[in-house]
C-alpha atoms as a PDB file:
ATOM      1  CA  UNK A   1       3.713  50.183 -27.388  1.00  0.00           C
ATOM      2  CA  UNK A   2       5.945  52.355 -25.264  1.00  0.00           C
ATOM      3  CA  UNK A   3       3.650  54.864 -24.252  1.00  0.00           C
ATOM      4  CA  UNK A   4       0.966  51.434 -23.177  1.00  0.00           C
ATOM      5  CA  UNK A   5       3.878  50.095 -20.442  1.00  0.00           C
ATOM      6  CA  UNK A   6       4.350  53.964 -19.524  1.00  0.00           C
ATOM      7  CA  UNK A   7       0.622  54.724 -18.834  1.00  0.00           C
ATOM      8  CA  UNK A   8       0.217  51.051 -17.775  1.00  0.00           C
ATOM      9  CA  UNK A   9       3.176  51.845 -15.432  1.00  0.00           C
ATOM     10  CA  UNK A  10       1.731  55.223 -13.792  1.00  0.00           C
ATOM     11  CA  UNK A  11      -1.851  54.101 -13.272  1.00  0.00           C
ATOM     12  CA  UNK A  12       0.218  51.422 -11.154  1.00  0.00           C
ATOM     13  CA  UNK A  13       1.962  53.626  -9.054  1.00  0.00           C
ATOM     14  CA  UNK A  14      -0.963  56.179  -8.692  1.00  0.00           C
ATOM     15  CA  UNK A  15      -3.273  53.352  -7.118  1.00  0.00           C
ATOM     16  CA  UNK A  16      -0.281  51.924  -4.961  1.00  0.00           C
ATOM     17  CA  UNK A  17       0.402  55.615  -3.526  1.00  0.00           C
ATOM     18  CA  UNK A  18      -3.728  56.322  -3.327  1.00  0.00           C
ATOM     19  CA  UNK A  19      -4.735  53.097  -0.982  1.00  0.00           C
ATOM     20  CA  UNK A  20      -1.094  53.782   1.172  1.00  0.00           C
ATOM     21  CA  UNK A  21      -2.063  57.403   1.864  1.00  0.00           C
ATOM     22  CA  UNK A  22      -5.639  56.075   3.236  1.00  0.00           C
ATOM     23  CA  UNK A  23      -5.048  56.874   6.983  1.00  0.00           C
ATOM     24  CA  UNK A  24      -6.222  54.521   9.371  1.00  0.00           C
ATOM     25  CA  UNK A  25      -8.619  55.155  12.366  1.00  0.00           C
ATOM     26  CA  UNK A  26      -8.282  53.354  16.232  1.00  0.00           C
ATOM     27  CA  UNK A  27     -10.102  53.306  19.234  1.00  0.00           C
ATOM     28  CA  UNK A  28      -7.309  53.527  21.948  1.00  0.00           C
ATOM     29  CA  UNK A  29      -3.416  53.757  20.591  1.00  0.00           C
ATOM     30  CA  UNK A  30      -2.603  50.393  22.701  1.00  0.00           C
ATOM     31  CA  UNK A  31      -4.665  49.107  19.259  1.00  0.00           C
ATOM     32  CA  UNK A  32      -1.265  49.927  17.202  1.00  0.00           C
ATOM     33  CA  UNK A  33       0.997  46.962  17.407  1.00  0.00           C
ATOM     34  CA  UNK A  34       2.939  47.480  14.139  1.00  0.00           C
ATOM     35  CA  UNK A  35       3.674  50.391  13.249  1.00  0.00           C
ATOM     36  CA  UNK A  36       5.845  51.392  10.136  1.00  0.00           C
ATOM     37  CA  UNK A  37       8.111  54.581   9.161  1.00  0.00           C
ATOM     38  CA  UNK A  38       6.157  57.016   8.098  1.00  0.00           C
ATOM     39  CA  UNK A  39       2.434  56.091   8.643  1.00  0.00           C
ATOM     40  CA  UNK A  40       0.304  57.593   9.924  1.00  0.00           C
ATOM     41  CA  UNK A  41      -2.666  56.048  11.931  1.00  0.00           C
ATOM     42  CA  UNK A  42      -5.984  58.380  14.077  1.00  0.00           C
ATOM     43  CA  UNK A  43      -6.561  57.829  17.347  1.00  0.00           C
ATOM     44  CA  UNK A  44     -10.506  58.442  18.159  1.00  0.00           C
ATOM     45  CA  UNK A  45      -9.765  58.464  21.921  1.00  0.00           C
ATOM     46  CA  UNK A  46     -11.089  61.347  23.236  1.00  0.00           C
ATOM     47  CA  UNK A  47      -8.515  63.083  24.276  1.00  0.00           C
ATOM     48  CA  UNK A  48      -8.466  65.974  21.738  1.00  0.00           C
ATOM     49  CA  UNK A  49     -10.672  68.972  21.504  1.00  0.00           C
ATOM     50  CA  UNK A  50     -13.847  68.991  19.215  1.00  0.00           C
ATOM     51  CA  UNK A  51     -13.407  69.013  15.537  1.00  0.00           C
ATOM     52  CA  UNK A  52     -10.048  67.011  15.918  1.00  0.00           C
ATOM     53  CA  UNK A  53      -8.776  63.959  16.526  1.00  0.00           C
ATOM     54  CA  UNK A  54      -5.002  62.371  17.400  1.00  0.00           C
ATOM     55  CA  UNK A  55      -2.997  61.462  14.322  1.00  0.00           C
ATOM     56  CA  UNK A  56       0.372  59.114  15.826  1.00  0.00           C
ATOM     57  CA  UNK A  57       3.218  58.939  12.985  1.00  0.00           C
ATOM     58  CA  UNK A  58       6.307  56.845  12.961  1.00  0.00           C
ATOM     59  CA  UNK A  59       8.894  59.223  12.694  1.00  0.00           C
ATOM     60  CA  UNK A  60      12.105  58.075  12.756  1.00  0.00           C
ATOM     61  CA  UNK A  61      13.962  54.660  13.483  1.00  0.00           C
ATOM     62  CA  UNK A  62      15.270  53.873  16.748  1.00  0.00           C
ATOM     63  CA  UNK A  63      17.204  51.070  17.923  1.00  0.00           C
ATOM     64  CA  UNK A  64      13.697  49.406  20.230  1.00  0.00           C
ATOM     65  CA  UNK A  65      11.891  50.300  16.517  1.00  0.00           C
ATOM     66  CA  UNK A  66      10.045  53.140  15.210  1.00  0.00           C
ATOM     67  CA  UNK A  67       9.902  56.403  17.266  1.00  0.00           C
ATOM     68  CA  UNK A  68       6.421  57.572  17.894  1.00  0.00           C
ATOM     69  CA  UNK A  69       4.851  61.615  17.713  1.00  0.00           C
ATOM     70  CA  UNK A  70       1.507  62.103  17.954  1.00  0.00           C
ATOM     71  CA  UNK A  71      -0.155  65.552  17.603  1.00  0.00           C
ATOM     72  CA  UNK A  72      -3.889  66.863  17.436  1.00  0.00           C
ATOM     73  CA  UNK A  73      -5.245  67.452  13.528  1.00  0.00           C
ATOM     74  CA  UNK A  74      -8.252  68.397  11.671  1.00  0.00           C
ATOM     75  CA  UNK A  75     -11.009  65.129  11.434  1.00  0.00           C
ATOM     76  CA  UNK A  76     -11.508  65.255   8.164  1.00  0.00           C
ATOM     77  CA  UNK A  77     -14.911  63.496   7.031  1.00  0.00           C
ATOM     78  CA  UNK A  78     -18.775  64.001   5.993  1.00  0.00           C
ATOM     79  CA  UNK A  79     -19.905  66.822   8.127  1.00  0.00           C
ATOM     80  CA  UNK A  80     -22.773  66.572  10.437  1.00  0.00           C
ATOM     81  CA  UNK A  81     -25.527  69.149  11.206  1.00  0.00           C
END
């Protein structure tokens, strides 16, 4: 019965963790409005080179909310020919 709740218990938290680390993808970063410590959203705006695209993180809280960084990273994805 104890090993059920502790299986039971870690598919739980496996799922939970899988769908939070699913990053989310925007047109423009004005589309943000809520952003939370430490997620991580993509920006498909253009503005990085080819092969990339902007990933914007809340980094660290601030006393107007959560700080923003953004940086340029890998699109990962089906590949096209």
């Amino acid at each position: 019965m104890m090993l059920r709740r502790a299986t039971c218990l870690s598919l739980l938290i496996s799922v939970a963790l899988a769908t939070a680390a699913h990053a989310v993808t925007v047109g423009r970063e004005q589309d943000i409005t809520d952003l939370k410590l430490g997620q991580r959203v993509q920006v498909d705006d253009g503005t990085c080179p080819a092969g990339q695209v902007k990933e914007v993180r809340g980094t660290r809280m601030t006393d107007k909310g959560v700080a923003r960084t953004s940086a340029c990273v890998p699109r990962y994805g089906p590949k096209s020919k």
